[in-house]
Structures are given as C-alpha cells and as structure tokens.
Protein backbone atom coordinates (compact mmCIF):
# COMPACT_ATOMS: atom_id res chain seq x y z
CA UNK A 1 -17.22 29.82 11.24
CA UNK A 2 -19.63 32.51 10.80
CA UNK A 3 -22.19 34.01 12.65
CA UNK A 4 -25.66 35.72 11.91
CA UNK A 5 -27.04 38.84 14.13
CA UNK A 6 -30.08 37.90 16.06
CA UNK A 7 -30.95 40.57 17.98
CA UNK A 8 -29.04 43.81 19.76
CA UNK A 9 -29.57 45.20 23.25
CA UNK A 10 -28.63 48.46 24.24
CA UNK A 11 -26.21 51.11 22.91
CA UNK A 12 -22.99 50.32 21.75
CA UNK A 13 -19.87 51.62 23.65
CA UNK A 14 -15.82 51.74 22.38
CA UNK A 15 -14.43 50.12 25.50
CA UNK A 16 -11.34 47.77 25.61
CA UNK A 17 -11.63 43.86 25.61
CA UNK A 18 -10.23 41.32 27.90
CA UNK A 19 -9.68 38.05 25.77
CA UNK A 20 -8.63 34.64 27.64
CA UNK A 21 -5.23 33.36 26.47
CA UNK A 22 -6.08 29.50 25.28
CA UNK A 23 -6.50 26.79 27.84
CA UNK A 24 -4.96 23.38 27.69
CA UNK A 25 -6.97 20.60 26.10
CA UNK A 26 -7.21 17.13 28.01
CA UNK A 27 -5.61 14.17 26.19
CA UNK A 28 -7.40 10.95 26.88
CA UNK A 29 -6.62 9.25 29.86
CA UNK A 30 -4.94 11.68 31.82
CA UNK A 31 -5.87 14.61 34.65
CA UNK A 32 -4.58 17.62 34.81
CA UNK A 33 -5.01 17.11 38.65
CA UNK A 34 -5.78 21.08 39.58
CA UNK A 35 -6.84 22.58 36.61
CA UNK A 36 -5.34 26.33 35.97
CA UNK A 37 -7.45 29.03 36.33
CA UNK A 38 -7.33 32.71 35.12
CA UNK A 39 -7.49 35.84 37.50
CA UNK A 40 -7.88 38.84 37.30
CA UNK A 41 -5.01 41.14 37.98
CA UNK A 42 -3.26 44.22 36.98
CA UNK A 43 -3.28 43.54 33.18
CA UNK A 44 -7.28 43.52 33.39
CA UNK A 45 -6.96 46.36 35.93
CA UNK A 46 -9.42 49.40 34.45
CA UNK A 47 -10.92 47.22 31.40
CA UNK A 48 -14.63 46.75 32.78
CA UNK A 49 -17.82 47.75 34.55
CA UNK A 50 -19.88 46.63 37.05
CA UNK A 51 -23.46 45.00 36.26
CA UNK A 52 -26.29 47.35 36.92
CA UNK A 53 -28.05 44.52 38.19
CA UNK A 54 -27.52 40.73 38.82
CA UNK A 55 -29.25 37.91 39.77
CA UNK A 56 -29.92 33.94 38.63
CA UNK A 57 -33.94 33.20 38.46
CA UNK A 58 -35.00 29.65 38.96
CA UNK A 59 -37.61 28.73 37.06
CA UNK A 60 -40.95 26.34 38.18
CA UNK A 61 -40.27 22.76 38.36
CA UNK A 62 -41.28 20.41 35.38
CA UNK A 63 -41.50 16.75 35.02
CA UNK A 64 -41.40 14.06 32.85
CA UNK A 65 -42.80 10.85 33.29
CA UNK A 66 -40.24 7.82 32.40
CA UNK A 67 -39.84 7.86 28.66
CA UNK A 68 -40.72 10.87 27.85
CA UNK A 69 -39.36 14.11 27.19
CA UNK A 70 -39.61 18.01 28.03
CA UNK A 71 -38.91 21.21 28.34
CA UNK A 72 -38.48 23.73 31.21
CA UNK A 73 -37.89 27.83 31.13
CA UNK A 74 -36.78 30.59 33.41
CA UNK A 75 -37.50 34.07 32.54
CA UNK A 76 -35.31 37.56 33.08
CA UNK A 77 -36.99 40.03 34.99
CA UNK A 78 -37.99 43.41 32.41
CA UNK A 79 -34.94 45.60 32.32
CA UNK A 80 -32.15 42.75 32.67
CA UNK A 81 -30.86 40.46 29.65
CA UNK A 82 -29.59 36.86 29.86
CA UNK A 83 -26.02 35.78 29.90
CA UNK A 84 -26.00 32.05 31.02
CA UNK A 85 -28.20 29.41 32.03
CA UNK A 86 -29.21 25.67 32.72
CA UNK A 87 -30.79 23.08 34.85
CA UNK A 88 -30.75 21.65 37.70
CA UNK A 89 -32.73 18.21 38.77
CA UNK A 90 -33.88 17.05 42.40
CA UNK A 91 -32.61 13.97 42.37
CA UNK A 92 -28.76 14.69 40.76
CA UNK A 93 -26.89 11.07 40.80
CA UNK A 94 -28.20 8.76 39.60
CA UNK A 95 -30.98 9.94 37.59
CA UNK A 96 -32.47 8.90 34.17
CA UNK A 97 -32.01 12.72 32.73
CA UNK A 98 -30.30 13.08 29.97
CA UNK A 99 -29.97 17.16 28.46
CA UNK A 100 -30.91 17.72 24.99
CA UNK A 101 -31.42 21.51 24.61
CA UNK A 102 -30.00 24.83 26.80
CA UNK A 103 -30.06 27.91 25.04
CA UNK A 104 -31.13 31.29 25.43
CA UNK A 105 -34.85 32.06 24.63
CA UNK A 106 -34.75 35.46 22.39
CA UNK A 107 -38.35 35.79 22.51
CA UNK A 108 -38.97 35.58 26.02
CA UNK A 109 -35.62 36.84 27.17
CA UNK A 110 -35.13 34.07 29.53
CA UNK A 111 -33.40 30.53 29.09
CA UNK A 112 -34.72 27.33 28.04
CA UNK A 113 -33.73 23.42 28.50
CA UNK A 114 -34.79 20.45 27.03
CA UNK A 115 -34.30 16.78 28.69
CA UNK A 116 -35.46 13.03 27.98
CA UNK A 117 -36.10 10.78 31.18
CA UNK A 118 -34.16 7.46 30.17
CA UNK A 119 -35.78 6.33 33.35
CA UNK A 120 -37.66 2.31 33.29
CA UNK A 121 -39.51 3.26 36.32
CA UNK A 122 -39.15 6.84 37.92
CA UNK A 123 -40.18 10.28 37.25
CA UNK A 124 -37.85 12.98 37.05
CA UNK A 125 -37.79 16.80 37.75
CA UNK A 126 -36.01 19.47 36.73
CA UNK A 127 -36.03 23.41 37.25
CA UNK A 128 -34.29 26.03 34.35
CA UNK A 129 -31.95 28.58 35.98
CA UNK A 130 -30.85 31.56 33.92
CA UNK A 131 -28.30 34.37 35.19
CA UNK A 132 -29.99 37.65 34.80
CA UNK A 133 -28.10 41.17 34.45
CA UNK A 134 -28.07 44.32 33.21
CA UNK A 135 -25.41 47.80 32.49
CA UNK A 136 -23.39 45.82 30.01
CA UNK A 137 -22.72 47.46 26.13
CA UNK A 138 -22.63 45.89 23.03
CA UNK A 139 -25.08 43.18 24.27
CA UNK A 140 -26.28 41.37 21.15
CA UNK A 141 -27.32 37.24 20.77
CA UNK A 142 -25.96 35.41 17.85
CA UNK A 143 -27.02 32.20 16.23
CA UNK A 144 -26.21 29.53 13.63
CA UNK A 145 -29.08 28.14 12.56
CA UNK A 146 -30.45 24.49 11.55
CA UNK A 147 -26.64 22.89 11.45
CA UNK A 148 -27.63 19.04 10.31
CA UNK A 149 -26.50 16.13 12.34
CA UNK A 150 -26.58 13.21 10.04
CA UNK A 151 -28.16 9.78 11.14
CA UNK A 152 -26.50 7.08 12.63
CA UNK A 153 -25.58 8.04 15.84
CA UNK A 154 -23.33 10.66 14.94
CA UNK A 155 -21.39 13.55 16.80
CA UNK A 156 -21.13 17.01 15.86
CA UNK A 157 -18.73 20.07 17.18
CA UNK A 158 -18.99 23.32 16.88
CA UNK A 159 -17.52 26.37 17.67
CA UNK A 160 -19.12 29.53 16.68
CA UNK A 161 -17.63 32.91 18.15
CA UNK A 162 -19.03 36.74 18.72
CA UNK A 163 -18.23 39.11 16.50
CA UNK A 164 -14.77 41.02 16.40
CA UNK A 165 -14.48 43.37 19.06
CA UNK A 166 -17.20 41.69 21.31
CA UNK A 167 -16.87 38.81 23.79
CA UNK A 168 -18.25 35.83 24.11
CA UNK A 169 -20.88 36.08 27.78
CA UNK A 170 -22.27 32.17 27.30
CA UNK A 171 -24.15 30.24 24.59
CA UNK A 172 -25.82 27.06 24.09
CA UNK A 173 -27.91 25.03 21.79
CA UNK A 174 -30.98 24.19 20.80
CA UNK A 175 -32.52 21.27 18.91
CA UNK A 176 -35.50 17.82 18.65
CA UNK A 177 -35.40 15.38 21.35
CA UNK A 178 -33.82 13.38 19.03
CA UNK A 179 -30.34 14.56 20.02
CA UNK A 180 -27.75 14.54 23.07
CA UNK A 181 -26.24 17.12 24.88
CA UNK A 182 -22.44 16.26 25.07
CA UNK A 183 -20.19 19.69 25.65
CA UNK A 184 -21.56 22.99 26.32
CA UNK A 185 -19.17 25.53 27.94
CA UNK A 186 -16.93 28.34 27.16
CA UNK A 187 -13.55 28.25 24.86
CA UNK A 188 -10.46 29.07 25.42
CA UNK A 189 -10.32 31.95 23.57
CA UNK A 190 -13.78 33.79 22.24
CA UNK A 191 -15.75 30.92 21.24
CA UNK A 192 -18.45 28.53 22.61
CA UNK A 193 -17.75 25.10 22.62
CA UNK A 194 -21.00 22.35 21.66
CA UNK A 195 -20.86 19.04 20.69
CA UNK A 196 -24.10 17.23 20.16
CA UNK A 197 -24.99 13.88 19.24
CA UNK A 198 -28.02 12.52 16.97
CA UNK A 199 -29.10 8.91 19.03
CA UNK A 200 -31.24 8.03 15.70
CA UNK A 201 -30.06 5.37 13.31
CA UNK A 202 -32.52 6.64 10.80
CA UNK A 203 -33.29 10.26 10.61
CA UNK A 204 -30.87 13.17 10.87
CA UNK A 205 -31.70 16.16 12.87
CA UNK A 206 -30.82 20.07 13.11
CA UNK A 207 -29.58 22.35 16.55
CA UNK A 208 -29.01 25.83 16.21
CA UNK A 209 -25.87 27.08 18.05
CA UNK A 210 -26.41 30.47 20.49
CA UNK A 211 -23.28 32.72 21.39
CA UNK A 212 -24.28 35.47 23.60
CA UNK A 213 -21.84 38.83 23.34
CA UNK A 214 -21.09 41.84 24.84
CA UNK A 215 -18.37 44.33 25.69
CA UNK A 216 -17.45 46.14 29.09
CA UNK A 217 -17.33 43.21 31.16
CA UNK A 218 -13.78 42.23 33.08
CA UNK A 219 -13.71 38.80 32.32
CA UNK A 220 -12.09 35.73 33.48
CA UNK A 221 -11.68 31.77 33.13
CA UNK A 222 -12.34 29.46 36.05
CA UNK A 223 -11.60 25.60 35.96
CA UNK A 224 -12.37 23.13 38.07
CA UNK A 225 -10.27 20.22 38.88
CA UNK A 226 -10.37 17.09 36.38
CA UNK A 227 -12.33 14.43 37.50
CA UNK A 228 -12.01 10.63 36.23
CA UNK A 229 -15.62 9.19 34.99
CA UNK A 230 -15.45 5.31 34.91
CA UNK A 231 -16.76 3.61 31.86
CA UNK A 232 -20.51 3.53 32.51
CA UNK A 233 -20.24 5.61 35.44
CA UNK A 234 -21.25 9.31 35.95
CA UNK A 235 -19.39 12.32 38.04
CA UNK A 236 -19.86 16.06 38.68
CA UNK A 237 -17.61 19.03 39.55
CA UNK A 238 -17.85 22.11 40.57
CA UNK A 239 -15.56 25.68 39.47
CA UNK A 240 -16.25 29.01 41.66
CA UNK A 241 -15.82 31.98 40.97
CA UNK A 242 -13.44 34.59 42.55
CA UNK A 243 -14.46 36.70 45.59
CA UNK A 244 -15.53 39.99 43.52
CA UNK A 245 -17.07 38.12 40.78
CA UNK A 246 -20.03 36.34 39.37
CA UNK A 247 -21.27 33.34 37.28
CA UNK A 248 -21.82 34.75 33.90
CA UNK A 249 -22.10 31.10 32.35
CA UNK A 250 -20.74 27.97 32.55
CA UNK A 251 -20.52 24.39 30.84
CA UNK A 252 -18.55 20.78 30.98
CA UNK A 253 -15.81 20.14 28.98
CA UNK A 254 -14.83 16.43 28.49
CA UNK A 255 -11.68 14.20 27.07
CA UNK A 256 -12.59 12.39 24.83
CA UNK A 257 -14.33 15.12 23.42
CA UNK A 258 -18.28 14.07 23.04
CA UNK A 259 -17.54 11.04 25.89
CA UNK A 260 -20.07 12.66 28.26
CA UNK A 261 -23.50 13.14 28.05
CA UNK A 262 -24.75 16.16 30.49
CA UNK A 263 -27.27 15.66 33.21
CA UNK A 264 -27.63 18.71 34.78
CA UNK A 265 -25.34 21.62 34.13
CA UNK A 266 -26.24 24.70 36.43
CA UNK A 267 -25.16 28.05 38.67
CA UNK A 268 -25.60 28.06 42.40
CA UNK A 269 -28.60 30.70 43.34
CA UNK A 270 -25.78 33.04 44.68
CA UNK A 271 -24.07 33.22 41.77
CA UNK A 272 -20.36 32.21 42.92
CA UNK A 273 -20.38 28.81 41.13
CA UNK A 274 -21.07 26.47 38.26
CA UNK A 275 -21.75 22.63 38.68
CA UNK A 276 -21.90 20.26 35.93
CA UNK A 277 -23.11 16.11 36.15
CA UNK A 278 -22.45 13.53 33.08
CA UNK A 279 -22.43 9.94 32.11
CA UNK A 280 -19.69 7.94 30.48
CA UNK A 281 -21.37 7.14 27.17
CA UNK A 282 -18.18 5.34 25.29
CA UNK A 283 -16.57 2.03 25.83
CA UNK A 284 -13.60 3.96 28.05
CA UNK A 285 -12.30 5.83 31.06
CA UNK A 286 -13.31 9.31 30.25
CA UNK A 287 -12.55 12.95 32.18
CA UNK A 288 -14.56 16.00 33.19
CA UNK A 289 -14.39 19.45 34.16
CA UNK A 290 -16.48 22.71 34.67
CA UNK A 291 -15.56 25.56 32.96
CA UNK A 292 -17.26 28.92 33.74
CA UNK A 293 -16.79 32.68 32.96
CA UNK A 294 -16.83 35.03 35.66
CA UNK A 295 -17.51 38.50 35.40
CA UNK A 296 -17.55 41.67 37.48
C-alpha cells in the first residue's frame, strides 16, 4: 500500500536503520500470558541519536455533553515536531467515551483526537497529549487520504508504511464522528496498524491514515502483557519503556482484530509508558495489549 508525501522536516541524513523483526499475532481466545518484548542490545549498539529535545504536552481539557461529540488538541512547542499522541479522560473505567479520531495535526504541528460521549446521563472530559521532540533526520509525515468505509456497520484495516529507508515514529487516523476507533498502534515490522469501523447503516464515510517517519532514532518494541476483555466488558494495560528510553508512540492491538473499541489510548507525562482502555464490542471473549515504540 502506498503512501503520499505530506510534508518534510529537517535535512536528510544517510544513517543506518533499526527495523523490528515481526511480532506474534494473537489467535482468538488465547493469551500470550507475558508478551515478548524487544531490547535494545549490541546489534542496535551505534545505530542512533539522542533527541535534541523531548517532552509530552497535555493539552486543555474539553467536554462533551452526553450525546454529543468533540474534539480536543495539544500543540508542539516551536522548534520540536510530533511523533505520537492521544488522550486521556478523567474518569477512565467506566466511561461513555468512545475514540473516533487521533492523528497528527500537520498544520498546527501538534496532535488531535476526536471522541463521542455514548453517555445517557453524564458528561465526559478528555485532555489530547502529544510527545514532542526534536534532533531527529529524515523527519517527514505521510498520509493516505479519504480511504471509504462503506455503510453498514463495516470494519476497515489498514496498514500503510514510511517510505524505504525511513521508519515508522507513530501514526494515526483521522475521520467524521460517524466512525469507531478500533486498533491504532505500531506493526511489527515498519507499518502502522488502524482498523476503523463505520457505526452507520446508511451512509459510508472516509479516514485518512497518518504514518509519521524518520531516521536516526534507536528503536525498539515494547509489549505489554495480554489481557482477557469479557464480552461486554472493558480492560486497560499498560507497556513501559526501558530505563534509557522514551515513549515515541503507542496504540492497542486486539484479537479478534477490530473486537475493541478504544477509550482512551495515552503516554504517561514522563514519558516511560503507554496505557491503552477498550470495550468488548462483539458477541465474544476478546484480548488486549499495548504496544509502544521506544526510542532513545
């Protein structure tokens, strides 16, 4: 699957790229117990930099009434460019959020999320986070745009990648409130992972898929363990990041594929880990697990 150049940051440097051997996919119905992680070690020993500057911004709190929906943004400072983001919401479990956007904002080099209270009866607020840094070559945002989800309640997946010779930093996706947020989080190899769902019976809808790319940065896999979400129930997990490191981005991953709907998906404010909360939205036991890239 192709991609299309959006926009290019800084000057490109020949440097040599760590790629992340493919991880394991879940079947449904069982747990992998403690997930395997990647490290780094002497075979990614020399490859990378160090960010200039890092930091994850948290963005004002926003609201929406019971019903309704809305969207929330968190801005990089001037100098830095964004590499992951999310949301967060005050209340966690149980809520009425449900995520229909988080991508990266081009325009006002920050990050941006979209939700939909399913609440009856109570307000719900969220805050945007976005992981902010700077010193890394090659940086460049890719897109594919207005990829149509057909009516009828129907899933989508996708899995766009970074150009050769570039790797994938984090991504996301964008689209109406008329769609579901049901995976979001890095591959196994150089690709991000989305799958989305269109809730109308009557109209189809478009999302446009982000990967955000770069070169220079050591780079490495973290899992968290699998966790069991009963049917109709909702869980969250948590993956950190080794001491050295930081959050570049993160996402949940579930089996079934497209069984979970995300309710908040987010790094800490210190940058050492990613946590991720879902639903169950299909008529069985489903799994879940956070999946973030770390970088140094």
């Amino acid at each position: 699957m192709g991609v299309r150049l959006l926009r290019r940051f800084g000057a490109v440097a020949v440097v040599p790229v760590l790629t992340i051997a493919p991880a394991s996919v879940l079947p449904a119905g069982e747990s992998l117990g403690h997930a395997a992680s990647s490290t780094p070690g002497a075979a990614t020993k020399g490859q990378g930099r160090t960010f200039a500057t890092y930091q994850v911004v948290i963005g004002d709190p926003v609201t929406a009434n019971p019903g309704r929906g809305q969207g929330a943004y968190a801005y990089c400072p001037a100098g830095t460019v964004v590499l992951g983001g999310g949301e967060s919401n005050t209340l966690l479990l149980p809520t009425g959020a449900e995520l229909v956007a988080s991508n990266p904002d081009d325009v006002f080099n920050g990050w941006h999320t979209a939700f939909y209270n399913a609440s009856q009866a109570v307000p719900v607020t969220l805050r945007t986070r976005v992981v902010c840094g700077s010193g890394i070559p090659g940086y460049q945002l890719t897109y594919l745009q207005d990829q149509i989800i057909p009516r009828g309640q129907t899933r989508r997946e996708f899995s766009p990648s970074c150009p050769e010779g570039s790797l994938t930093l984090g991504g996301g996706s964008d689209g109406p409130q008329g769609l579901r947020l049901l995976d979001s989080y890095p591959g196994g190899t150089n690709q991000w992972e989305t799958t989305v769902l269109n809730i109308s019976l009557t109209s189809e809808v478009s999302t446009t898929l982000y990967n955000i790319c770069g070169r220079g940065i050591t780079r490495s896999l973290q899992l968290s363990d699998t966790v069991r979400v009963a049917k109709g129930g909702r869980a969250n997990a948590t993956a950190t990041c080794p001491a050295g490191s930081k959050v570049l981005s993160g996402g949940g991953d579930s089996s079934p594929r497209g069984s979970n709907l995300i309710t908040d998906t987010y790094p800490s404010s210190d940058g050492k880990t990613w946590t991720v909360y879902v639903k169950n939205i299909v008529d069985e036991v489903s799994w879940m697990r956070v999946r973030v890239l770390c970088g140094t």
